[in-house]
C-alpha atoms as a PDB file:
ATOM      1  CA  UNK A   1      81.289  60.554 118.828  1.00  0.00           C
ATOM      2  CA  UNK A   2      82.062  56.910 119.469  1.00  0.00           C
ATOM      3  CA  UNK A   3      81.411  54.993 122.211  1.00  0.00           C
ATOM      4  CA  UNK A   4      81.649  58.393 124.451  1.00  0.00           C
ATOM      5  CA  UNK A   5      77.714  58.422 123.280  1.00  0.00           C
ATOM      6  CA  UNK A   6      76.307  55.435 124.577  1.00  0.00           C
ATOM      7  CA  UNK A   7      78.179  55.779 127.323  1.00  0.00           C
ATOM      8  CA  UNK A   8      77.336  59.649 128.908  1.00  0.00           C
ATOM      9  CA  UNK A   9      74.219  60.450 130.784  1.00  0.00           C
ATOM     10  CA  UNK A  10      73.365  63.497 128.753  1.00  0.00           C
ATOM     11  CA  UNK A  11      72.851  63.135 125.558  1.00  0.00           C
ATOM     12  CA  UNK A  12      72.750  66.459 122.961  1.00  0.00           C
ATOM     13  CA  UNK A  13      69.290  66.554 121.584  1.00  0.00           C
ATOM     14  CA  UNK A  14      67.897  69.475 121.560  1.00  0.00           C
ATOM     15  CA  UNK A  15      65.213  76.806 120.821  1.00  0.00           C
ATOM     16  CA  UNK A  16      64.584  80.468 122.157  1.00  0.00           C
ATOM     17  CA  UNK A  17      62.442  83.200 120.348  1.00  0.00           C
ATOM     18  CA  UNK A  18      63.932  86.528 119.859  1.00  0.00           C
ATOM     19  CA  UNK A  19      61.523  89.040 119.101  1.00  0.00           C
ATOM     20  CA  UNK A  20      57.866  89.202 120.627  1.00  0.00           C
ATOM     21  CA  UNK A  21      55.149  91.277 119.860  1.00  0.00           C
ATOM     22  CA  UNK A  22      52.122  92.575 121.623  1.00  0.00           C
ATOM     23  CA  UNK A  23      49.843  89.578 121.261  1.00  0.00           C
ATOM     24  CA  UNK A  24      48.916  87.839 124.619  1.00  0.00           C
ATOM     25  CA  UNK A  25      47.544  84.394 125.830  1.00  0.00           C
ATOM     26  CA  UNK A  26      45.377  84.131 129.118  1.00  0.00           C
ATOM     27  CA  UNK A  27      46.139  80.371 130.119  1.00  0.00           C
ATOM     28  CA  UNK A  28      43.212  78.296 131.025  1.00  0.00           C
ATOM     29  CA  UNK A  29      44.974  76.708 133.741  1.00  0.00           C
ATOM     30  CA  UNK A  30      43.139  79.246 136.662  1.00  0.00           C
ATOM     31  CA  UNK A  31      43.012  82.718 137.345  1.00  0.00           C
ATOM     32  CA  UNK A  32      46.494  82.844 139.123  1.00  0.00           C
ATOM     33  CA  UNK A  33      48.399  81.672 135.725  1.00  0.00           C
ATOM     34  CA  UNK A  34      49.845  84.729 134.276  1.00  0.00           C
ATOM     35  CA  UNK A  35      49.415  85.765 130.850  1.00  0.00           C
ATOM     36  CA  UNK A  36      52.119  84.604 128.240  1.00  0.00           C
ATOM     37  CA  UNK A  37      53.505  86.798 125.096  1.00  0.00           C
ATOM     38  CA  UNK A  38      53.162  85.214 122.105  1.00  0.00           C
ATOM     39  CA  UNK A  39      56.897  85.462 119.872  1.00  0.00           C
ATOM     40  CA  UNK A  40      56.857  86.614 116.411  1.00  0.00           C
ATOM     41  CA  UNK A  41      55.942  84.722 113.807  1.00  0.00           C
ATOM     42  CA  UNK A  42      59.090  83.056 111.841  1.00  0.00           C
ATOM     43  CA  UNK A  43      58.613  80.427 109.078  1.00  0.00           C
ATOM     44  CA  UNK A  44      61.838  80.709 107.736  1.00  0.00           C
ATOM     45  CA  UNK A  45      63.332  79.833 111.478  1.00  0.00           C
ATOM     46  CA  UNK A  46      60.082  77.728 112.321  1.00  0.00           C
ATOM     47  CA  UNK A  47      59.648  79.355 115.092  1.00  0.00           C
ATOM     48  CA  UNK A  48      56.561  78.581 117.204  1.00  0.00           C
ATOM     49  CA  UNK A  49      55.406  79.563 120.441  1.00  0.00           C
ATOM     50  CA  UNK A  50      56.614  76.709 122.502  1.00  0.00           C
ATOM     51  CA  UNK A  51      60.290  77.308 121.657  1.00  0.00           C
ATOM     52  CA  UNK A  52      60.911  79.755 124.760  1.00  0.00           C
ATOM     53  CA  UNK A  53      59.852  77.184 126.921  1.00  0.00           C
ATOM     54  CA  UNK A  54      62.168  74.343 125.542  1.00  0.00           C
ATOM     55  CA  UNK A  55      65.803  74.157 126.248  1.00  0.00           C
ATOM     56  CA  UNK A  56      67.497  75.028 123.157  1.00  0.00           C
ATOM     57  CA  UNK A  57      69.963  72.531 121.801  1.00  0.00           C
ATOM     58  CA  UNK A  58      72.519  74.829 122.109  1.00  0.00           C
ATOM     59  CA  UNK A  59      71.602  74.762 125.819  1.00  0.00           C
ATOM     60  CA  UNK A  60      72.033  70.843 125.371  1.00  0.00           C
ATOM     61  CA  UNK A  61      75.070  71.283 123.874  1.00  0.00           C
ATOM     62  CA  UNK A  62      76.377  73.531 126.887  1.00  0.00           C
ATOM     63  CA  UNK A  63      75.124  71.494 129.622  1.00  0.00           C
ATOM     64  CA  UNK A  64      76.640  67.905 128.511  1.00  0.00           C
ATOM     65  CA  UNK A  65      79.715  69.743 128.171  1.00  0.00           C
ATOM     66  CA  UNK A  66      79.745  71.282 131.591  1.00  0.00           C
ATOM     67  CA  UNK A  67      78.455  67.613 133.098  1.00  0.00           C
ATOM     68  CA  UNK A  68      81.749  66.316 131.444  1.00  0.00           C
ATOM     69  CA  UNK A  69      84.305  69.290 133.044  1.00  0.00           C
ATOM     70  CA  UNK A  70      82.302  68.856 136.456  1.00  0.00           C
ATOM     71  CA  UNK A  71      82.936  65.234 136.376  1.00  0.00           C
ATOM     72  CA  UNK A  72      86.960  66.239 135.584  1.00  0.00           C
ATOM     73  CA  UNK A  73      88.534  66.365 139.314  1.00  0.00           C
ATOM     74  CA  UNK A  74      86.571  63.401 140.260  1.00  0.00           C
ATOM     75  CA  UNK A  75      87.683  61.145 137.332  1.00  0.00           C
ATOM     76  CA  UNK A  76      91.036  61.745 137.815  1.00  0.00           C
ATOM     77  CA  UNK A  77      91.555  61.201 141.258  1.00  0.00           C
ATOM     78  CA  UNK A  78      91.241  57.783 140.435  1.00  0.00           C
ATOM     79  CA  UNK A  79      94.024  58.078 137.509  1.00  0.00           C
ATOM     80  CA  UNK A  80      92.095  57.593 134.820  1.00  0.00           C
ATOM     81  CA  UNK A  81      92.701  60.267 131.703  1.00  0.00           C
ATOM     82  CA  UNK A  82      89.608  62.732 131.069  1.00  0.00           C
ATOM     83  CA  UNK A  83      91.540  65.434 128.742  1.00  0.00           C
ATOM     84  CA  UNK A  84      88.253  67.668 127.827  1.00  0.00           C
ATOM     85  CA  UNK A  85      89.279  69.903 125.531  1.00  0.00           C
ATOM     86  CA  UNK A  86      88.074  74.128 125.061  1.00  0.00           C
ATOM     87  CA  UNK A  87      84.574  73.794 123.034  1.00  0.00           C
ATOM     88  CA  UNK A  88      83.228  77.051 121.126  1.00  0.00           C
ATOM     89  CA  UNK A  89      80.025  77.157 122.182  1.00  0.00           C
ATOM     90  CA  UNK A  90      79.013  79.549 119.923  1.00  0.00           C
ATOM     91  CA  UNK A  91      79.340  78.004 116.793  1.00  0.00           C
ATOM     92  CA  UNK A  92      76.205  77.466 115.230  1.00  0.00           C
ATOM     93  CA  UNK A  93      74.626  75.412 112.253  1.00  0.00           C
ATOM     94  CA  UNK A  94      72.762  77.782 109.743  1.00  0.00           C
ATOM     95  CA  UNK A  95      70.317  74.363 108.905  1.00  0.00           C
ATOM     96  CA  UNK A  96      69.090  74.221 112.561  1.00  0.00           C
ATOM     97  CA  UNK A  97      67.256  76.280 114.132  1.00  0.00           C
ATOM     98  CA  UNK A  98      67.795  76.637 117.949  1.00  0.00           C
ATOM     99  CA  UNK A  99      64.872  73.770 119.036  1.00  0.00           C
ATOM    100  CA  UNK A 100      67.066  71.471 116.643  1.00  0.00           C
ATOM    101  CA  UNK A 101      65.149  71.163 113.936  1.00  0.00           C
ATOM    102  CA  UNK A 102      65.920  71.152 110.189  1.00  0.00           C
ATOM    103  CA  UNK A 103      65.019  74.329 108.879  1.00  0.00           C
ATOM    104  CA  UNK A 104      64.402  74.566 104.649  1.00  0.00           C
ATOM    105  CA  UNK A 105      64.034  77.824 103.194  1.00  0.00           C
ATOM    106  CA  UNK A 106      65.061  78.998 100.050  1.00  0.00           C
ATOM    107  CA  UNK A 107      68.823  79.782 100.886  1.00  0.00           C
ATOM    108  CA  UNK A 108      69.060  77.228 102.307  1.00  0.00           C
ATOM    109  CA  UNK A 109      67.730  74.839  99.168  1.00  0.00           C
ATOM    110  CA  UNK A 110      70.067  76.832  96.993  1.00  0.00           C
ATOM    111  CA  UNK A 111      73.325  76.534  99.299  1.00  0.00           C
ATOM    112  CA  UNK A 112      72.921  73.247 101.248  1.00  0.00           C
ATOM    113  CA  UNK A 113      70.345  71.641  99.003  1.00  0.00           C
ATOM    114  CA  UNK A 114      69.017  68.984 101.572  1.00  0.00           C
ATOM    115  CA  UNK A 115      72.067  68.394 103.584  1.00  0.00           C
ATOM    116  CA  UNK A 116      72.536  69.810 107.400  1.00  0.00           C
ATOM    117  CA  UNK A 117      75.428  71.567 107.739  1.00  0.00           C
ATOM    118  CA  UNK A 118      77.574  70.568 110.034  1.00  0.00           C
ATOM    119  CA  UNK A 119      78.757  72.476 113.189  1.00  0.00           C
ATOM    120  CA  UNK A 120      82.653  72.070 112.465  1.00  0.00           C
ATOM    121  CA  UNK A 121      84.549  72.499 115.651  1.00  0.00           C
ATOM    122  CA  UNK A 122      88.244  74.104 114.926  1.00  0.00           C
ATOM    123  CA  UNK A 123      89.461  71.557 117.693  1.00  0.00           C
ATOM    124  CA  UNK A 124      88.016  68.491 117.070  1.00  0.00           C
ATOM    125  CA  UNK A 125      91.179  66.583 116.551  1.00  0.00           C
ATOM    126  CA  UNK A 126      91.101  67.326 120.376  1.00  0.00           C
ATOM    127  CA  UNK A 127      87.372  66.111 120.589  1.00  0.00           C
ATOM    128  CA  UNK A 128      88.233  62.973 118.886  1.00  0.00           C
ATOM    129  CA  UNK A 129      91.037  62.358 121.102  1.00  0.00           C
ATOM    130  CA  UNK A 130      88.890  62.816 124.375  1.00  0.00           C
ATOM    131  CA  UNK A 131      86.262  60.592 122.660  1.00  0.00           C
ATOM    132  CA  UNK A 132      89.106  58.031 122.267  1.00  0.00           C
ATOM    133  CA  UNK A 133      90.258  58.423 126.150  1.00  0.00           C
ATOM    134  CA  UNK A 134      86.350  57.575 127.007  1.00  0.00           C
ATOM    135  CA  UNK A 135      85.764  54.701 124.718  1.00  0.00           C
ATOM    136  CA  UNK A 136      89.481  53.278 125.987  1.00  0.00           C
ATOM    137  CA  UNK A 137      88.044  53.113 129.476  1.00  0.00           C
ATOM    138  CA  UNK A 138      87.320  49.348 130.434  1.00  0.00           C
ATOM    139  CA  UNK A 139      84.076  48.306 131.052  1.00  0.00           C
ATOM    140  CA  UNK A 140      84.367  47.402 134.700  1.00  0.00           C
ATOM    141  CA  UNK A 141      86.615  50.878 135.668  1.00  0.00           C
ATOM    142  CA  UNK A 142      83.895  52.991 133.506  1.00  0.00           C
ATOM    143  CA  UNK A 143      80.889  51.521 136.143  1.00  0.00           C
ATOM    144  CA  UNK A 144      83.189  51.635 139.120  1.00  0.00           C
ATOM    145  CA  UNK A 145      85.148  55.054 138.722  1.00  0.00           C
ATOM    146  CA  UNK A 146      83.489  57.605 136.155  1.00  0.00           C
ATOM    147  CA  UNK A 147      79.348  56.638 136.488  1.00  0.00           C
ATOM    148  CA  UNK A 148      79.731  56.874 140.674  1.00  0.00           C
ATOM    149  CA  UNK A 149      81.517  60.578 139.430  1.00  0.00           C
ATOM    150  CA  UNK A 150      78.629  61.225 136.750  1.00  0.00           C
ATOM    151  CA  UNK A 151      76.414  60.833 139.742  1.00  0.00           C
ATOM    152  CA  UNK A 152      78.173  62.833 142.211  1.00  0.00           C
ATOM    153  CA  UNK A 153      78.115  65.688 139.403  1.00  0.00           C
ATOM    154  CA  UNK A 154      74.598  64.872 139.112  1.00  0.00           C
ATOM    155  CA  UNK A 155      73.612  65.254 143.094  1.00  0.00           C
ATOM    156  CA  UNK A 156      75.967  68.004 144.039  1.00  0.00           C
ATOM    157  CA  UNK A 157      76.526  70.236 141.086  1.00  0.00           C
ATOM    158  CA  UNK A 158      74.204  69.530 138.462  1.00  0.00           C
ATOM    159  CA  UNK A 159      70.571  67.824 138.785  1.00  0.00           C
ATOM    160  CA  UNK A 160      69.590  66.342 135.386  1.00  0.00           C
ATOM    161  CA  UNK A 161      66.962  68.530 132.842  1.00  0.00           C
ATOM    162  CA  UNK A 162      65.514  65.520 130.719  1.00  0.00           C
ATOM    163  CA  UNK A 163      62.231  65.105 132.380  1.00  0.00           C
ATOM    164  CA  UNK A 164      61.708  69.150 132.480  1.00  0.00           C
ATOM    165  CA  UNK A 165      62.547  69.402 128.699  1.00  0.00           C
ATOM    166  CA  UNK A 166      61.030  65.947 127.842  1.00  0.00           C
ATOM    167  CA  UNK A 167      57.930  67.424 128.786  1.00  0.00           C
ATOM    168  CA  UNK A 168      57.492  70.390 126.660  1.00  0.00           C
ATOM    169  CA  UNK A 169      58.939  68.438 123.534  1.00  0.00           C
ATOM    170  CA  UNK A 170      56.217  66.331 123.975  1.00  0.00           C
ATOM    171  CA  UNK A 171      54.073  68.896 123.843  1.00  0.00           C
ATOM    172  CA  UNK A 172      55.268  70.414 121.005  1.00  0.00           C
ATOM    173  CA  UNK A 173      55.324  66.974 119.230  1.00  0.00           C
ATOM    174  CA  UNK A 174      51.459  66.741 120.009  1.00  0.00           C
ATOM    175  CA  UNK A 175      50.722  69.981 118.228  1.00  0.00           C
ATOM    176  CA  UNK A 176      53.046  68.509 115.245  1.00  0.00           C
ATOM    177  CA  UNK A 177      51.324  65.288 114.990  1.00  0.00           C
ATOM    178  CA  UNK A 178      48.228  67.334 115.269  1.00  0.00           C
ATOM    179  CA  UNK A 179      49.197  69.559 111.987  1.00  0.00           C
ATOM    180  CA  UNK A 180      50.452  66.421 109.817  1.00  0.00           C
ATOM    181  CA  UNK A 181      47.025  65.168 109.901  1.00  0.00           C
ATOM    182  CA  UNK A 182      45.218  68.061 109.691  1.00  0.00           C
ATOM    183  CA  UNK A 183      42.644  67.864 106.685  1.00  0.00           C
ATOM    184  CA  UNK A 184      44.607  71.561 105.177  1.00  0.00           C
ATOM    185  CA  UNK A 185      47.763  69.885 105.185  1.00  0.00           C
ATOM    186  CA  UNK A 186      46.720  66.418 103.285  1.00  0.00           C
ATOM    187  CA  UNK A 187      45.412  68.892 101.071  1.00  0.00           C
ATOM    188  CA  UNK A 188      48.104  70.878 100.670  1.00  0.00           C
ATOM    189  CA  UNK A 189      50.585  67.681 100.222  1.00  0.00           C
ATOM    190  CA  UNK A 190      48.132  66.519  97.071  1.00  0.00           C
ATOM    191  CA  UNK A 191      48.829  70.201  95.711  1.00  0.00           C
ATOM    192  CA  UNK A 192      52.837  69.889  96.333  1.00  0.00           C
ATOM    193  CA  UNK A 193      52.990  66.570  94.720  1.00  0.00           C
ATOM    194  CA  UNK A 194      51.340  67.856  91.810  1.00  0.00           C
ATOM    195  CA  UNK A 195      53.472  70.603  91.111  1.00  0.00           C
ATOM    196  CA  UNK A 196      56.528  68.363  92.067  1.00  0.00           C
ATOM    197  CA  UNK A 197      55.576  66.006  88.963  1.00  0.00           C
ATOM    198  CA  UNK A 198      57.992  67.826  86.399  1.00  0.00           C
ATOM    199  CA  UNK A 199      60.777  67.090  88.792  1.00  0.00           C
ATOM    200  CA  UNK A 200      60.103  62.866  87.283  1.00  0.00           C
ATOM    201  CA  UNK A 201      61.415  61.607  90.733  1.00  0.00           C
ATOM    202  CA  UNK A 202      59.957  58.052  90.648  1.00  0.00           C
ATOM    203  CA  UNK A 203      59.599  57.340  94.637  1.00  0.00           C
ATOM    204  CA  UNK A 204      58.107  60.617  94.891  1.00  0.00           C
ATOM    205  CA  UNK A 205      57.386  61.025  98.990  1.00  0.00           C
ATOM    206  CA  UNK A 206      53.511  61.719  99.757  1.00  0.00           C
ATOM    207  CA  UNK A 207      54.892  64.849 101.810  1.00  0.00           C
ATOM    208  CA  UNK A 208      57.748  67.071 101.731  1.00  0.00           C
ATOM    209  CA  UNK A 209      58.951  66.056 104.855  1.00  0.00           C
ATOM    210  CA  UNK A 210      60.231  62.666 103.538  1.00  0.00           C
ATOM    211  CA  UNK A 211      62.756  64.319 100.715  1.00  0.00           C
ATOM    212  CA  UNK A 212      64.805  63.781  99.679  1.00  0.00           C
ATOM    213  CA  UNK A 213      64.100  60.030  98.228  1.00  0.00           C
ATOM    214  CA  UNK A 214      65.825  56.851  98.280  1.00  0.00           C
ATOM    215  CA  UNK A 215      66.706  57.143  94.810  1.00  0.00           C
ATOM    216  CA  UNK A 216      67.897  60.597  94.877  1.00  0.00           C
ATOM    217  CA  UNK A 217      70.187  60.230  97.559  1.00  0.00           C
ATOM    218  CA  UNK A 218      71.591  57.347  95.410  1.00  0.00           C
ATOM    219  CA  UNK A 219      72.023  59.325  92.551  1.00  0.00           C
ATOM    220  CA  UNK A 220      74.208  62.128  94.553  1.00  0.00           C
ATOM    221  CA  UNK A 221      76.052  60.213  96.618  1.00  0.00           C
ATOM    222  CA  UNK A 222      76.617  62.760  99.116  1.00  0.00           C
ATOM    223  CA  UNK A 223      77.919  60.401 101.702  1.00  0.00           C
ATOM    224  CA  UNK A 224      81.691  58.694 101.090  1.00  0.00           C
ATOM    225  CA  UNK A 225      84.004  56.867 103.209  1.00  0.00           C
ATOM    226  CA  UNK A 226      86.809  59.058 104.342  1.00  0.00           C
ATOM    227  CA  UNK A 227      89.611  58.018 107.587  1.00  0.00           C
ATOM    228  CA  UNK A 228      86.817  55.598 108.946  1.00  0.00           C
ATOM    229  CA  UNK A 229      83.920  57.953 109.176  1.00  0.00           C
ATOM    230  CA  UNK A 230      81.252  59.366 106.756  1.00  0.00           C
ATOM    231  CA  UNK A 231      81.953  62.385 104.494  1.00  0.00           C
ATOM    232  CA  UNK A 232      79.557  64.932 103.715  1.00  0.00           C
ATOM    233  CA  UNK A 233      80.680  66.388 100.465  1.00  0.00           C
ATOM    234  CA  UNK A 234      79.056  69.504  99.194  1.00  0.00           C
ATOM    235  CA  UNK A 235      75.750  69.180  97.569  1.00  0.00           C
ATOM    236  CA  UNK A 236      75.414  68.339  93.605  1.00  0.00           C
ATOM    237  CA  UNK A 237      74.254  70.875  91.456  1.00  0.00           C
ATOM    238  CA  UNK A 238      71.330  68.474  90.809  1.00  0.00           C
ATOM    239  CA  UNK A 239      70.578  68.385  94.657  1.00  0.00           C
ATOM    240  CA  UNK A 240      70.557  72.057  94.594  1.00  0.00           C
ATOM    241  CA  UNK A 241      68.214  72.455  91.762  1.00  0.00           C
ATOM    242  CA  UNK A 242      65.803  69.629  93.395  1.00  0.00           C
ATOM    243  CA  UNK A 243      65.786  71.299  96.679  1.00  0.00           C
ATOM    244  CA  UNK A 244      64.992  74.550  95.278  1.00  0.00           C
ATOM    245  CA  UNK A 245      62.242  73.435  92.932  1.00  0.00           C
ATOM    246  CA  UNK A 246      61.214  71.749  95.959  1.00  0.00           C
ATOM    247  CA  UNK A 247      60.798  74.424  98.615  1.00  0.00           C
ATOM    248  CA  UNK A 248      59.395  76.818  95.565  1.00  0.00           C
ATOM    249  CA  UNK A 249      56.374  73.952  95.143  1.00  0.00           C
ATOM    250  CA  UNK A 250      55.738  73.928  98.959  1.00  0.00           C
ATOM    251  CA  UNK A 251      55.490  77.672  98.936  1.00  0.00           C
ATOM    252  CA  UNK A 252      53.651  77.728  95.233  1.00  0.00           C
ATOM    253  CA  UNK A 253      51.337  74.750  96.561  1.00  0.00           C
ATOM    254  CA  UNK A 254      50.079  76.296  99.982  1.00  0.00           C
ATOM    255  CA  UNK A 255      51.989  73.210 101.523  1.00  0.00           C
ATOM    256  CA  UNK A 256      54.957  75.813 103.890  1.00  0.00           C
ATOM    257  CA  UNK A 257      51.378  78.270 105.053  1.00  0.00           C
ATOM    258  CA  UNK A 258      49.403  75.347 105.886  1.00  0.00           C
ATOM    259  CA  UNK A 259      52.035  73.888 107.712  1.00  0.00           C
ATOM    260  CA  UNK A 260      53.615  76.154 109.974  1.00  0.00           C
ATOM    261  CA  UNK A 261      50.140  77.876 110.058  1.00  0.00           C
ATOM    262  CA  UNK A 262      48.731  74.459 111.626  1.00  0.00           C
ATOM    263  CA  UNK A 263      51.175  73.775 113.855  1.00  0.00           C
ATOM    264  CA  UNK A 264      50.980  77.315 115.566  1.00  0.00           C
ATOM    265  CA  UNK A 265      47.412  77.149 116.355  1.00  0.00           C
ATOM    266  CA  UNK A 266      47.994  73.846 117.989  1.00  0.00           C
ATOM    267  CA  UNK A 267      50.949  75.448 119.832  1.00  0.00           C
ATOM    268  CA  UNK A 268      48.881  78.135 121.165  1.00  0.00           C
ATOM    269  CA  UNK A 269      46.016  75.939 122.439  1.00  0.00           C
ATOM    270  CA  UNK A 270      48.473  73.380 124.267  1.00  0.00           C
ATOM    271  CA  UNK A 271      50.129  76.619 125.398  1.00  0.00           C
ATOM    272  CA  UNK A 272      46.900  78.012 126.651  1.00  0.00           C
ATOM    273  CA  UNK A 273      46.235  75.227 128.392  1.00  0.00           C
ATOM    274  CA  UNK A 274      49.443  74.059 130.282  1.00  0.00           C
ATOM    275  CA  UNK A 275      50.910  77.241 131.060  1.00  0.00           C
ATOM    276  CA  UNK A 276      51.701  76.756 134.736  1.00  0.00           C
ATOM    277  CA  UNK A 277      53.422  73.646 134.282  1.00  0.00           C
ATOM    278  CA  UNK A 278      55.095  74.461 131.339  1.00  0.00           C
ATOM    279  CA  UNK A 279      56.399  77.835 133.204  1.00  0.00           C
ATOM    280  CA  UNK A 280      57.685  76.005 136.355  1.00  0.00           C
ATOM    281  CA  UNK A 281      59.575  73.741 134.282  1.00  0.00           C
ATOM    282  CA  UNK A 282      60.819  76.804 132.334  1.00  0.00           C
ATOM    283  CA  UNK A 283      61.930  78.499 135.842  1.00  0.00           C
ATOM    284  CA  UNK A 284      63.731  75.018 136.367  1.00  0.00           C
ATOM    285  CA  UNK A 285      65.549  75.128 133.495  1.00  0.00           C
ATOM    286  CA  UNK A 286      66.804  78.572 134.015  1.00  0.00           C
ATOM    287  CA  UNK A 287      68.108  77.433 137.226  1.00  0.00           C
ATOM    288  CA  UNK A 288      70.145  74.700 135.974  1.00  0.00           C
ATOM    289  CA  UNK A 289      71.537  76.856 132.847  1.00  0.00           C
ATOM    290  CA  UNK A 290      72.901  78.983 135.443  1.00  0.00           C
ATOM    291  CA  UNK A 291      74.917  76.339 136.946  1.00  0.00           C
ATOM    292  CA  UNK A 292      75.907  74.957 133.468  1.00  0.00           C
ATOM    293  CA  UNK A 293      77.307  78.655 132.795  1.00  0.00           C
ATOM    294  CA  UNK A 294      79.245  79.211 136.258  1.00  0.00           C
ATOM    295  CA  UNK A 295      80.470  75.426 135.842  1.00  0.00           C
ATOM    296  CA  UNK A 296      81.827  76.497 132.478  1.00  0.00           C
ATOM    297  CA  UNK A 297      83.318  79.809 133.576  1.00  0.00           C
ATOM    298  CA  UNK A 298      85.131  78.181 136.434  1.00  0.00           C
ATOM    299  CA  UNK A 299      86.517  74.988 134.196  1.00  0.00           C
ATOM    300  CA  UNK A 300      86.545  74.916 130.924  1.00  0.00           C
ATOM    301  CA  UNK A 301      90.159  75.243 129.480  1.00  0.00           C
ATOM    302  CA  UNK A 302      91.007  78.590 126.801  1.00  0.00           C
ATOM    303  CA  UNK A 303      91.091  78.400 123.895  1.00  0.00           C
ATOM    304  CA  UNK A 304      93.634  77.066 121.525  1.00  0.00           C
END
């Protein structure tokens, strides 16, 4: 979106486990903190054992639009257009998993190479027209009309999440930090460098986490200029072959198992340790998704 992004108070950022199996956690945080299944293990999805306990971005995605039909009625009043359109909410992106994250595997190397696929709406001439309503609104009638609505929505309808999810993605981002500089993963990205030689890529990244390159996105230029916007076309048969020789040398190298195994032990010890807080925010969070749902139910438009 245009300006509609800099503009709305909730921003789409960003993952719920499916299956759990019988392994259990007894938090640290006293005797009254109840004990916490563990989900199953995923690589391919990168799933990890924080991800129940932070709002999916699918969530995200469901809550800005409901803060954007709540605001509606008030907007309006004051005869200013707000046409939100229908939005399919269940569309998904098969290159994200539901934290947000890019996911690689080896389907995914040999379909989208390194590109995220997009989550094409079917309407979004009609999003692009409602982003065009917003980013017509003047200055001075945007601070005096919609953000006085934004903050009715906000103390009457629906209280904000970002400090409740904020907390557990920082969380999770200590237990990543803690796994990229873990001795078995500086290991492991001397190993994947190795076997990436053949590939001749001068600006060869120190980890797999910073492919592709400068110079291979060059090379493919899978960006172009197309009715004012950026492009994506559909990946090279050269970026397909990189990105599969690629994830085959983080598997081959150790680099994908010390990784993800890394990162999950951190998980579980932050997990251990912060369970009550990170369960009352959870409870929160459930609350508010409730609201976001009955908000939807009761305004969205049908669709096309």
């Amino acid at each position: 979106m245009k300006k509609v992004h800099s503009r709305w108070r909730r921003m789409f950022y960003a993952p719920v486990c499916a299956l759990v199996f019988g392994v259990l956690l007894t938090s640290c945080a006293g005797e009254a903190s109840p004990r916490l299944k563990l989900p199953a293990k995923n690589v391919d999805q990168w799933t990890m054992p924080l991800n129940q306990y932070r709002q999916s971005l699918y969530e995200d995605f469901a809550e800005g639009y409901a803060d954007k039909l709540a605001a509606k009625a008030c907007v309006e009043e004051h005869g200013i257009a707000w046409p939100v359109p229908y939005d399919d909410l269940s569309l998904r992106s098969p290159t994200l998993n539901a934290v947000g994250q890019r996911i690689f595997n080896r389907e995914i190397a040999s379909t989208w190479g390194y590109q995220v696929a997009p989550i094409m709406r079917p309407n979004r001439g009609e999003w692009r027209a409602f982003d065009d309503a917003v980013a017509a609104i003047d200055d001075a009638q945007f601070e005096a009309v919609v953000r006085p609505c934004q903050r009715k929505v906000e103390e009457e309808q629906l209280p904000l999440s970002q400090d409740d999810t904020n907390y557990v993605n920082a969380l999770a981002m200590d237990a990543d930090i803690r796994s990229r500089e873990s001795g078995d993963v500086k290991k492991a990205d001397r190993r994947w460098r190795e076997c990436m030689a053949p590939l001749g890529v001068s600006d060869l990244a120190d980890t797999p986490e910073r492919m592709p390159t400068e110079s291979q996105q060059r090379a493919w230029g899978t960006f172009r200029e197309k009715d004012g916007g950026a492009v994506m076309d559909k990946p090279s048969d050269a970026q397909l072959k990189a990105a599969v020789f690629d994830y085959d040398c983080q598997v081959t190298s150790g680099w994908l198992k010390a990784r993800y195994d890394t990162t999950w032990d951190a998980e579980v010890e932050i997990l251990a340790k912060n369970s009550d807080e990170i369960i009352r925010r959870k409870a929160k969070a459930d609350a508010i998704a409730k609201k976001v749902a009955k908000i939807i139910a009761e305004n969205a438009p049908s669709a096309p």
